[in-house]
N, C-alpha and C. Protein backbone atom coordinates (compact mmCIF):
# COMPACT_ATOMS: atom_id res chain seq x y z
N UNK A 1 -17.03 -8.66 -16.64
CA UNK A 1 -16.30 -7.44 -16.91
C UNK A 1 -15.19 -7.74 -17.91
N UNK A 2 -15.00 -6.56 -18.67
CA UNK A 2 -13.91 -7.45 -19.74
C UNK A 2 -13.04 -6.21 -19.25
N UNK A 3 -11.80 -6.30 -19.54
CA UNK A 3 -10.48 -5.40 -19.11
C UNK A 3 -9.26 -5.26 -20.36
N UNK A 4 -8.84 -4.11 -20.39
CA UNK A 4 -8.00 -4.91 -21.52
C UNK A 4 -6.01 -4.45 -20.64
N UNK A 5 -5.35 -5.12 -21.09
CA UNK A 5 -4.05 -4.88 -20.70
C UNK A 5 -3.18 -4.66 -21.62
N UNK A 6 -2.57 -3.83 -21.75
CA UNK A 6 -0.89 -4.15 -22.76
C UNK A 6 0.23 -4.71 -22.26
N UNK A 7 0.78 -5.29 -22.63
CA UNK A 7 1.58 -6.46 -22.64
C UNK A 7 2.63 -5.52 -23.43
N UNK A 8 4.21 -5.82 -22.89
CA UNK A 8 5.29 -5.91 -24.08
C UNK A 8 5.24 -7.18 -24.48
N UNK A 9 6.25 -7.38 -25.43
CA UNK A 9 6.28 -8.40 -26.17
C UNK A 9 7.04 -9.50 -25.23
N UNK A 10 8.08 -9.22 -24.20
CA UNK A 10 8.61 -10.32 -23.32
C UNK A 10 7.35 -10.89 -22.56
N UNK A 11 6.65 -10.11 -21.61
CA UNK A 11 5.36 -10.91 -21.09
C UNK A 11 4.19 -11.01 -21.90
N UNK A 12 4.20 -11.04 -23.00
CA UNK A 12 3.35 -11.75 -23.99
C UNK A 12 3.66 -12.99 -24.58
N UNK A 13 4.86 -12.81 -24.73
CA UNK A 13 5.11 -14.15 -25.33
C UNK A 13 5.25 -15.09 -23.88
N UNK A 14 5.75 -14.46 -22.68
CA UNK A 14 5.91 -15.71 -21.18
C UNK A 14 3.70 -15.75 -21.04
N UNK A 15 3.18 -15.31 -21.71
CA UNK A 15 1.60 -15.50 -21.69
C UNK A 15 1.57 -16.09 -22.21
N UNK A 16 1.98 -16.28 -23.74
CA UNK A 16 1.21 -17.57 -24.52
C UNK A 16 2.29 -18.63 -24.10
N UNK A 17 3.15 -18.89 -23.83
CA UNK A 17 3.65 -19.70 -23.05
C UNK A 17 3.21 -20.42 -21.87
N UNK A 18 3.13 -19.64 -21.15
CA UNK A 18 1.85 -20.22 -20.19
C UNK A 18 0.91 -20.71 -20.71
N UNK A 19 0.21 -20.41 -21.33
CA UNK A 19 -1.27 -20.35 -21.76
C UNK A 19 -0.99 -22.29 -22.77
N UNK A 20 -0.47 -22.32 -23.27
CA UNK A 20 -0.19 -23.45 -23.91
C UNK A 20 0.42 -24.54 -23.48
N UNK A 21 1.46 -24.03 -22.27
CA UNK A 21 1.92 -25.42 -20.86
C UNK A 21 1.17 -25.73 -20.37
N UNK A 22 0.04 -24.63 -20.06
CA UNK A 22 -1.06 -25.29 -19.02
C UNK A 22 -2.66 -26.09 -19.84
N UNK A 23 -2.53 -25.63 -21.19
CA UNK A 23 -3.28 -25.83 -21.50
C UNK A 23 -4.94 -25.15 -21.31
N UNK A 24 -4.69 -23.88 -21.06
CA UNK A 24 -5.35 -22.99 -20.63
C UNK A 24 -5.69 -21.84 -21.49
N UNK A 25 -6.76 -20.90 -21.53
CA UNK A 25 -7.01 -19.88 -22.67
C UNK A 25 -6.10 -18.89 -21.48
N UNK A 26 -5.62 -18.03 -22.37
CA UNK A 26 -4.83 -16.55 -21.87
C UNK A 26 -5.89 -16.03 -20.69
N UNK A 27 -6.62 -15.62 -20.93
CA UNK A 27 -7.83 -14.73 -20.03
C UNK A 27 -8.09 -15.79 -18.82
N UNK A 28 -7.71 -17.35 -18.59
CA UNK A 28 -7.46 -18.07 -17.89
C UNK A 28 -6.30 -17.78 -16.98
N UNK A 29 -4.94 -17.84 -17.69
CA UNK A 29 -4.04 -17.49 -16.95
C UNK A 29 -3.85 -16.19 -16.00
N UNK A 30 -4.09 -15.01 -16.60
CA UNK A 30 -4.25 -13.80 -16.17
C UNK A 30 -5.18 -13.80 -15.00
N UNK A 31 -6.35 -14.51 -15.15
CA UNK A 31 -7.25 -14.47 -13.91
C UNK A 31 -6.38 -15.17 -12.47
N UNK A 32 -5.78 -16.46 -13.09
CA UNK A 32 -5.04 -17.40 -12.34
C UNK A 32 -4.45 -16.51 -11.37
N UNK A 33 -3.32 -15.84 -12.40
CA UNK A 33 -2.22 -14.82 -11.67
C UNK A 33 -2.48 -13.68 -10.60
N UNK A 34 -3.54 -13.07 -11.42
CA UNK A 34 -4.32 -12.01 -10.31
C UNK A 34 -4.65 -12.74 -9.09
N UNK A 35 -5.36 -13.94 -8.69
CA UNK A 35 -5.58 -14.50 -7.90
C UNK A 35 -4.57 -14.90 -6.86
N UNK A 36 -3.60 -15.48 -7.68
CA UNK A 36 -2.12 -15.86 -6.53
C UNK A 36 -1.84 -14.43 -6.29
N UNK A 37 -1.69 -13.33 -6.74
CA UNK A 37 -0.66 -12.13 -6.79
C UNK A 37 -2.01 -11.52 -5.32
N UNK A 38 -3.01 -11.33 -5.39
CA UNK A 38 -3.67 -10.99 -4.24
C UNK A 38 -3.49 -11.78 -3.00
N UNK A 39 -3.62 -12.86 -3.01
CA UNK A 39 -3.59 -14.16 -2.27
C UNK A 39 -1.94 -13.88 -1.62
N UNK A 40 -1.32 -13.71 -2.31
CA UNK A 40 0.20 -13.37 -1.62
C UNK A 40 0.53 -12.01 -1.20
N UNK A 41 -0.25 -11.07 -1.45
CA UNK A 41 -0.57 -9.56 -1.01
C UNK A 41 -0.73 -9.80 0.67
N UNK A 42 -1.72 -10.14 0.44
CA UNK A 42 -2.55 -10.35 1.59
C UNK A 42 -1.89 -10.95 3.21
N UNK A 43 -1.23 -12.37 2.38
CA UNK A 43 -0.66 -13.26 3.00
C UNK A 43 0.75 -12.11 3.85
N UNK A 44 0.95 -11.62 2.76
CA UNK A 44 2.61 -10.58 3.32
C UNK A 44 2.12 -9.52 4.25
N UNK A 45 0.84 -8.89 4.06
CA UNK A 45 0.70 -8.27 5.15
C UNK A 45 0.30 -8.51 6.00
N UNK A 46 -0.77 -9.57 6.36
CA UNK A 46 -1.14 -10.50 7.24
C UNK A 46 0.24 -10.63 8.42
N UNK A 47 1.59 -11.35 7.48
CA UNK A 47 2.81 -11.70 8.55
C UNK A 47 3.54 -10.47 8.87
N UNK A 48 3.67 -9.23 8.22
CA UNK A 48 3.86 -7.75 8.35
C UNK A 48 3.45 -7.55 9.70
N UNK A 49 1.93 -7.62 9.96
CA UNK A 49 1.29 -6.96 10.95
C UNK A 49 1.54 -8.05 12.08
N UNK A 50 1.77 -9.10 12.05
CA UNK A 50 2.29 -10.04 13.13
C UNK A 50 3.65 -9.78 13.80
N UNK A 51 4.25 -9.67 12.44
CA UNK A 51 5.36 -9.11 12.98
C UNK A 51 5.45 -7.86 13.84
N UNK A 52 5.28 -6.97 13.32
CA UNK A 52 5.10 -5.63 14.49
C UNK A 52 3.93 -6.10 15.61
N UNK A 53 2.78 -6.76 16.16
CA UNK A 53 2.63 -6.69 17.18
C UNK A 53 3.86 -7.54 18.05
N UNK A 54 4.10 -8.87 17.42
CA UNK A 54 5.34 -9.45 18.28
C UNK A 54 6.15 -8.66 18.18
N UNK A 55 6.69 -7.99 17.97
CA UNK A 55 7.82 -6.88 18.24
C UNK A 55 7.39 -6.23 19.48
N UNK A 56 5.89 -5.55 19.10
CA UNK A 56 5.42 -4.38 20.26
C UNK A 56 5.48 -5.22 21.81
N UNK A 57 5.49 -6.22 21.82
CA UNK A 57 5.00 -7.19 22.76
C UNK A 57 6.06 -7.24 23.82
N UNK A 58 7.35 -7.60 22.83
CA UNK A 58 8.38 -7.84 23.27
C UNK A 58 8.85 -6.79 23.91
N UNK A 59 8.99 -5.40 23.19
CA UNK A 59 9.30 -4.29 23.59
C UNK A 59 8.21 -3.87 24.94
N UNK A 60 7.48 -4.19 24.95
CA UNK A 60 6.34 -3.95 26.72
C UNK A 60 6.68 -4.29 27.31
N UNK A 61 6.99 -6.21 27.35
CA UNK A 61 7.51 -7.08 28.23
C UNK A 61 9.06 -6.67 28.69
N UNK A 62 9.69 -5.96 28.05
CA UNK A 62 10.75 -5.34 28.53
C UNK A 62 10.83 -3.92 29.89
N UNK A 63 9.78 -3.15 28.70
CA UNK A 63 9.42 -1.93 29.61
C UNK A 63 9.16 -2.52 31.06
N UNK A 64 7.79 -3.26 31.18
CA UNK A 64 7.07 -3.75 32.32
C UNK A 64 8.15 -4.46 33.38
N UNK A 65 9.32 -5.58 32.69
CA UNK A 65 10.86 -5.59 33.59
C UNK A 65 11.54 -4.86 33.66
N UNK A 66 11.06 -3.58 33.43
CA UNK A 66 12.46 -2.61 33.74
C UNK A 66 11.48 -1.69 35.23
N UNK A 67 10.38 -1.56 35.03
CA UNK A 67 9.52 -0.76 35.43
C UNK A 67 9.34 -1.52 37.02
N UNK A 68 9.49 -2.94 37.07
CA UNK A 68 8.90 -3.77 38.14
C UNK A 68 10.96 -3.75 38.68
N UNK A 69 11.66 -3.70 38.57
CA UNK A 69 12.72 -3.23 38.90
C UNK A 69 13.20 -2.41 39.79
N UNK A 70 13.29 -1.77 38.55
CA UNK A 70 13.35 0.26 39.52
C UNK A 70 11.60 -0.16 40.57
N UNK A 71 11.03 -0.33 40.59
CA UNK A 71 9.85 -0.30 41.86
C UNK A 71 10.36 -1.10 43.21
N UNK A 72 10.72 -2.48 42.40
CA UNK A 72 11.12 -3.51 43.73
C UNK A 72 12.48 -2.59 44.08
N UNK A 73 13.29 -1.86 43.61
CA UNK A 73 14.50 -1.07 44.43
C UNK A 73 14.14 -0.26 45.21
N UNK A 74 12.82 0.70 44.92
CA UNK A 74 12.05 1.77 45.47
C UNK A 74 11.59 0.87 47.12
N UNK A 75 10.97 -0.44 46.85
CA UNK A 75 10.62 -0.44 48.29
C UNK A 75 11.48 -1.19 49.54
């Protein structure tokens, strides 16, 4: 698939910059980047959604001691 992008001139020139540190063709780097930039997408929502179930968890384990409480007072 070929794609095309516009570039300003600041991340064009941090492209051929890249492209010449690494020793790499441009259409190299760009693929590179897309790759980390998904790869870290992913990764953030991955710990996102961890985060809110440990949250939800915590918040149950609370309910469920408040709930076993008020019961053990009840009998």
């Amino acid at each position: 698939m070929t794609a095309t992008v516009r570039l300003d001139n600041n991340l064009e020139e941090k492209l051929n910059n890249l492209a010449k540190s690494l020793d790499k063709k441009k259409s190299d780097v760009i693929r590179d980047a897309i790759e980390f930039y998904a790869t870290n997408v992913e990764k953030n929502r991955r710990s996102r959604m961890l985060n809110a179930i440990s949250k939800t968890k915590d918040v149950d384990k609370e309910l469920i001691s408040d709930f076993e409480e008020v019961i053990g007072d009840a009998i």
